[in-house]
C-alpha atoms as a PDB file:
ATOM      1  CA  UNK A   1       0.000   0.000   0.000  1.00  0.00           C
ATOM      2  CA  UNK A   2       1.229   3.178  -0.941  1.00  0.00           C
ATOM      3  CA  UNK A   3       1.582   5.718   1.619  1.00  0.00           C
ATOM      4  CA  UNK A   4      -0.821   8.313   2.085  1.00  0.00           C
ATOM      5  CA  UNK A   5       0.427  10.845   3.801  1.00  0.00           C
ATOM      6  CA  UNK A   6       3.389  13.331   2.666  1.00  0.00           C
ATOM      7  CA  UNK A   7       3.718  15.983   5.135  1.00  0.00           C
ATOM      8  CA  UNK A   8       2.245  16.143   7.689  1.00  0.00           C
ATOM      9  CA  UNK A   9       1.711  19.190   9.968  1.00  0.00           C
ATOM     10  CA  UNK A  10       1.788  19.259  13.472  1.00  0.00           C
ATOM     11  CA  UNK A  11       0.726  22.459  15.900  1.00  0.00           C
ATOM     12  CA  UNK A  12       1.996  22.698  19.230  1.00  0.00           C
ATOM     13  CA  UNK A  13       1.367  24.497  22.381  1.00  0.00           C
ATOM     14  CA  UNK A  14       3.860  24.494  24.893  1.00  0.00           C
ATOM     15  CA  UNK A  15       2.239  21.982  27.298  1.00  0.00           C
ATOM     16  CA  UNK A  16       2.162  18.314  28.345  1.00  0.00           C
ATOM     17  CA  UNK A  17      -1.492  17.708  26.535  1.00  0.00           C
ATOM     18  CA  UNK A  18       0.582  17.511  22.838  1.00  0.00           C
ATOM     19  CA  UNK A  19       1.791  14.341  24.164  1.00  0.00           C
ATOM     20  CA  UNK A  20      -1.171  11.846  22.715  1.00  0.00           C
ATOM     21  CA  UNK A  21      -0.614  14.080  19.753  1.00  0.00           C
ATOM     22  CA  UNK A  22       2.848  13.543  19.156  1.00  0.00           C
ATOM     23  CA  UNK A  23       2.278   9.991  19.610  1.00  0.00           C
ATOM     24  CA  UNK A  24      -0.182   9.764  17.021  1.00  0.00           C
ATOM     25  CA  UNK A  25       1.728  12.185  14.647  1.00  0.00           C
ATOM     26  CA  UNK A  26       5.067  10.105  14.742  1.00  0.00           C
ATOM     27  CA  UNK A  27       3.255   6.949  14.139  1.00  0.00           C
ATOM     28  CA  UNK A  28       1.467   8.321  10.783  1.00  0.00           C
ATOM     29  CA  UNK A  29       4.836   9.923   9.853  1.00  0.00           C
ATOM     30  CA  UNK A  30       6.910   6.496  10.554  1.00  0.00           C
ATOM     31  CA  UNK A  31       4.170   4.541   8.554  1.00  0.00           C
ATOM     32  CA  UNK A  32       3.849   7.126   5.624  1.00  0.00           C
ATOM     33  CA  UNK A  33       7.554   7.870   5.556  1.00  0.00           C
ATOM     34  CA  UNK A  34       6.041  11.504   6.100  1.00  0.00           C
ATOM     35  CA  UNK A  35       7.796  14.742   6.402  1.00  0.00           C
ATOM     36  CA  UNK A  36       6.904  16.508   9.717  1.00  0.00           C
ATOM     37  CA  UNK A  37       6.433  19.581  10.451  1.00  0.00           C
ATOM     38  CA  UNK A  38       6.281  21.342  14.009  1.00  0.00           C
ATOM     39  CA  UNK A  39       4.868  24.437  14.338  1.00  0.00           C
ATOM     40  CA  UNK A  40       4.416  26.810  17.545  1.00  0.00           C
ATOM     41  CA  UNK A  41       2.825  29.801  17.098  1.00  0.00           C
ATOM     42  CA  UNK A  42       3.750  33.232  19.416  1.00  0.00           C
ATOM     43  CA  UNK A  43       0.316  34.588  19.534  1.00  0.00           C
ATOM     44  CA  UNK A  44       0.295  38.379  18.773  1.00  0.00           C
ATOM     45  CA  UNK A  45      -1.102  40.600  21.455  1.00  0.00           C
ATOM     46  CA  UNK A  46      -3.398  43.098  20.065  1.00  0.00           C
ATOM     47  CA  UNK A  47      -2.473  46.559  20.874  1.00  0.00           C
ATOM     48  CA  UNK A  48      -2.407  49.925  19.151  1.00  0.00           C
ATOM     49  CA  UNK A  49      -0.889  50.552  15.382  1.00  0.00           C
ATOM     50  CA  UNK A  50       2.452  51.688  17.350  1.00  0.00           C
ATOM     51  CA  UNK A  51       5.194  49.905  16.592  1.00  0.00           C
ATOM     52  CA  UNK A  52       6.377  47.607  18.712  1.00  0.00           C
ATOM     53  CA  UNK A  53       9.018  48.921  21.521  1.00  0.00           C
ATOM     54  CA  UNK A  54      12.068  47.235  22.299  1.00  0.00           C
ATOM     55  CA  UNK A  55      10.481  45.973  25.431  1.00  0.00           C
ATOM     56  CA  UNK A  56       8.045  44.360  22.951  1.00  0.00           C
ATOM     57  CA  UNK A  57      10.366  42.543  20.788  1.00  0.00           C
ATOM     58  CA  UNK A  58      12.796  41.146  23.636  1.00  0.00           C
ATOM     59  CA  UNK A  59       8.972  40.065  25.035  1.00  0.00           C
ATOM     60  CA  UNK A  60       7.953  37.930  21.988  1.00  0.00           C
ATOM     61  CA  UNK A  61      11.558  37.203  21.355  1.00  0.00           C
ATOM     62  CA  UNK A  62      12.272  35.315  24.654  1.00  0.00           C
ATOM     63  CA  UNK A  63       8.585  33.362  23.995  1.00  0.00           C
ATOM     64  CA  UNK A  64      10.090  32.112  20.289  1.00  0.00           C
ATOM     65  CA  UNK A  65      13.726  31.308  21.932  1.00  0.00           C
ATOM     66  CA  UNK A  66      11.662  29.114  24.567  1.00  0.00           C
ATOM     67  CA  UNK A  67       9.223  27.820  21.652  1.00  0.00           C
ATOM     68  CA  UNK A  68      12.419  26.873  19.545  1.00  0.00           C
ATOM     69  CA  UNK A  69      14.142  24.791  22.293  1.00  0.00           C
ATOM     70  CA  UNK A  70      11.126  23.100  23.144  1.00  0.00           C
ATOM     71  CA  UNK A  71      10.181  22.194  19.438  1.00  0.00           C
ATOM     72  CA  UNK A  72      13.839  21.112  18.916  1.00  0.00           C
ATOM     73  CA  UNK A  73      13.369  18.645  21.868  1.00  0.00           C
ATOM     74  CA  UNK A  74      10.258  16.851  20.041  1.00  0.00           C
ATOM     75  CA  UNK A  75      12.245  16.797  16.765  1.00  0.00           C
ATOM     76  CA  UNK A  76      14.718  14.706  18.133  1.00  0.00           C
ATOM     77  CA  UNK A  77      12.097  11.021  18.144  1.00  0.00           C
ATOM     78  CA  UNK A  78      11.325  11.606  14.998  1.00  0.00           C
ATOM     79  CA  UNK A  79      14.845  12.635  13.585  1.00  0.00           C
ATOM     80  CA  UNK A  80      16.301   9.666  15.378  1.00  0.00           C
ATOM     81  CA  UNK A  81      13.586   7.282  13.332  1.00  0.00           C
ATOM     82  CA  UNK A  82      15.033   9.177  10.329  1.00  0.00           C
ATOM     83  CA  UNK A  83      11.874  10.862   9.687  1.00  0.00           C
ATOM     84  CA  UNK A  84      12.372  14.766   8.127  1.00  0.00           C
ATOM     85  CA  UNK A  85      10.907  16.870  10.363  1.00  0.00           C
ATOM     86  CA  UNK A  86      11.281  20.866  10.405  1.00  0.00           C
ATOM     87  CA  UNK A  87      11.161  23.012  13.375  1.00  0.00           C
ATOM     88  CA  UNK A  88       8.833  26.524  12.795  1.00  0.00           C
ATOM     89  CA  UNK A  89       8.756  29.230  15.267  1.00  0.00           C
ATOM     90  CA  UNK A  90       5.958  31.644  13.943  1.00  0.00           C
ATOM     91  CA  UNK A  91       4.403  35.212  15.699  1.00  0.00           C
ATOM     92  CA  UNK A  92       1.118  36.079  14.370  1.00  0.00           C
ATOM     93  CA  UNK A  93      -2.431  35.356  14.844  1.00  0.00           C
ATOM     94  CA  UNK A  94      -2.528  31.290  15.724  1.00  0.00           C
ATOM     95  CA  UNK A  95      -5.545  30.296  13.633  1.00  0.00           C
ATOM     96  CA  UNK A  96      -3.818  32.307  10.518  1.00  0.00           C
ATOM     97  CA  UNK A  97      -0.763  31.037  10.700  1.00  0.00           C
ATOM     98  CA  UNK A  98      -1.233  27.378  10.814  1.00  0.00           C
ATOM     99  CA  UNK A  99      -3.766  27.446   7.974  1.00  0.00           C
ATOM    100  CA  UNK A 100      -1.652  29.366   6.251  1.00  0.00           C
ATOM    101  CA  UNK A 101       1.704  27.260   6.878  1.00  0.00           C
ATOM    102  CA  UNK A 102      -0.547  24.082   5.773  1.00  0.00           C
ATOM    103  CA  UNK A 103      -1.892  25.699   2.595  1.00  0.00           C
ATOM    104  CA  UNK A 104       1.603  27.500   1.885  1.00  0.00           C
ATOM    105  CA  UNK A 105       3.612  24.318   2.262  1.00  0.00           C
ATOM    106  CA  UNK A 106       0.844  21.672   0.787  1.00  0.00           C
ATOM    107  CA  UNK A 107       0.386  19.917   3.913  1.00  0.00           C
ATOM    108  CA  UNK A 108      -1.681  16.670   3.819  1.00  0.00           C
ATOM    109  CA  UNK A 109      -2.788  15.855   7.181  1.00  0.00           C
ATOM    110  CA  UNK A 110      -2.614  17.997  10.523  1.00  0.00           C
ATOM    111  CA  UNK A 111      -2.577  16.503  13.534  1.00  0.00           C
ATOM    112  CA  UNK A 112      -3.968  18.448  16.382  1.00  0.00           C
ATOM    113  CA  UNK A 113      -4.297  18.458  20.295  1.00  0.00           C
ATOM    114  CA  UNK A 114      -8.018  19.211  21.163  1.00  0.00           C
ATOM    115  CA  UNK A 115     -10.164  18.764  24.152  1.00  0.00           C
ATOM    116  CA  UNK A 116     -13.964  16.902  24.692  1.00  0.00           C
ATOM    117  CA  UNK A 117     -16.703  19.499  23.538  1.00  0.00           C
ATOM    118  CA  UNK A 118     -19.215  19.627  26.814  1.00  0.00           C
ATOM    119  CA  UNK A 119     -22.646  19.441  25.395  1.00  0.00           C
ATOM    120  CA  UNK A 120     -23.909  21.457  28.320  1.00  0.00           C
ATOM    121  CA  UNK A 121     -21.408  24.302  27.970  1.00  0.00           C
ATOM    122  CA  UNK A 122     -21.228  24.816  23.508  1.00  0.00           C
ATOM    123  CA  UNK A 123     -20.876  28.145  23.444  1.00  0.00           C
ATOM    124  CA  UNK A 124     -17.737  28.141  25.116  1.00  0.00           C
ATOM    125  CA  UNK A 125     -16.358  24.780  24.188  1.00  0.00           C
ATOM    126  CA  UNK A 126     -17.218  24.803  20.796  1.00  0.00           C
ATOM    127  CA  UNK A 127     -14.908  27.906  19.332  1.00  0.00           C
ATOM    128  CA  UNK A 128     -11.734  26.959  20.397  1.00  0.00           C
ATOM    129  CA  UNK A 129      -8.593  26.922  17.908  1.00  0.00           C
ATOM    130  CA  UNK A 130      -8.772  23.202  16.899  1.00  0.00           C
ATOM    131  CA  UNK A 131     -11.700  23.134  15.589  1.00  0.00           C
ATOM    132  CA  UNK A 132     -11.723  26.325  13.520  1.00  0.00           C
ATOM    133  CA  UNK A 133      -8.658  24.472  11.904  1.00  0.00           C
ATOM    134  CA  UNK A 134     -10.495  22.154  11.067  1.00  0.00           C
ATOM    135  CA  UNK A 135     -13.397  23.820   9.749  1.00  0.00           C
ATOM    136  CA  UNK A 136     -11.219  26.360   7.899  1.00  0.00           C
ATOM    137  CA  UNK A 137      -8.173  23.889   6.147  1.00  0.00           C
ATOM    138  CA  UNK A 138      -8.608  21.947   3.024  1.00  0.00           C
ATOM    139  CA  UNK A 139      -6.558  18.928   4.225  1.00  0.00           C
ATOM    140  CA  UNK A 140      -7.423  16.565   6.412  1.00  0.00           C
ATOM    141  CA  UNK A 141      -7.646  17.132   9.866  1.00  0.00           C
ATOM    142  CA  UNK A 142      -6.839  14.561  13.059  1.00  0.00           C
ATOM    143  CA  UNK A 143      -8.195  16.135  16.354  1.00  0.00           C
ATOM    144  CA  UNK A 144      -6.486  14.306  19.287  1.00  0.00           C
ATOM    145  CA  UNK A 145      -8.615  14.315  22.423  1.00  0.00           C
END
């Protein structure tokens, strides 16, 4: 069977629920002989049009340094399975930026931490960032919950 997967996207936040995630991801990427790519995303805060102070930049910079390490740490399992994988540290708007990354660099699967929607609570479980990826990109989308 050929494989079906050829790059394969995966978003990160900087805490221990990507775990099941990465799992997953690695698997797919092992099986498919995937590329992989890891992407953590500094989310902009929304201020005035001033441009940013150097207070600002050293702010967001320190959050991308941190972002970078961390990312480079997952690379590592799949690097040492000789999987490709690529390390992106992005600033921007979250939602943007990923579906932009997978459209940009013809990603064919993302694979995505997420959480249980609460039937009780929809209006505030519903709207979160993993599933407006996956109403919004073209490709395929794995939710991880």
């Amino acid at each position: 069977m050929l494989p079906r997967f050829h790059h394969i996207l995966l978003p990160l936040s900087l805490t221990a629920k990507n775990s099941a995630a990465i799992d997953i991801a690695f698997d797919l990427a092992v099986h498919n002989k995937a590329t992989i790519s890891l992407l953590h995303v500094v989310q902009v805060i929304e201020t005035n049009s001033e441009p940013p102070d150097a207070e600002t930049k050293e702010f967001y910079a320190h959050f991308r340094q941190r972002a970078a390490s961390e990312l480079e740490s997952v690379s590592r399992r799949f690097l040492e399975a000789d999987i490709e994988c690529e390390v992106k540290v992005h600033t921007g708007d979250r939602l943007q930026e990923i579906v932009s990354f997978a459209h940009d660099h013809r990603v064919d699967l993302i694979v995505m931490s997420s959480h249980r929607v609460d039937p009780d609570r929809l209006a505030e479980t519903w709207g979160t960032l993993s599933y407006k990826v996956s109403v919004i990109c073209e490709c395929p989308i794995l939710l991880v919950k």
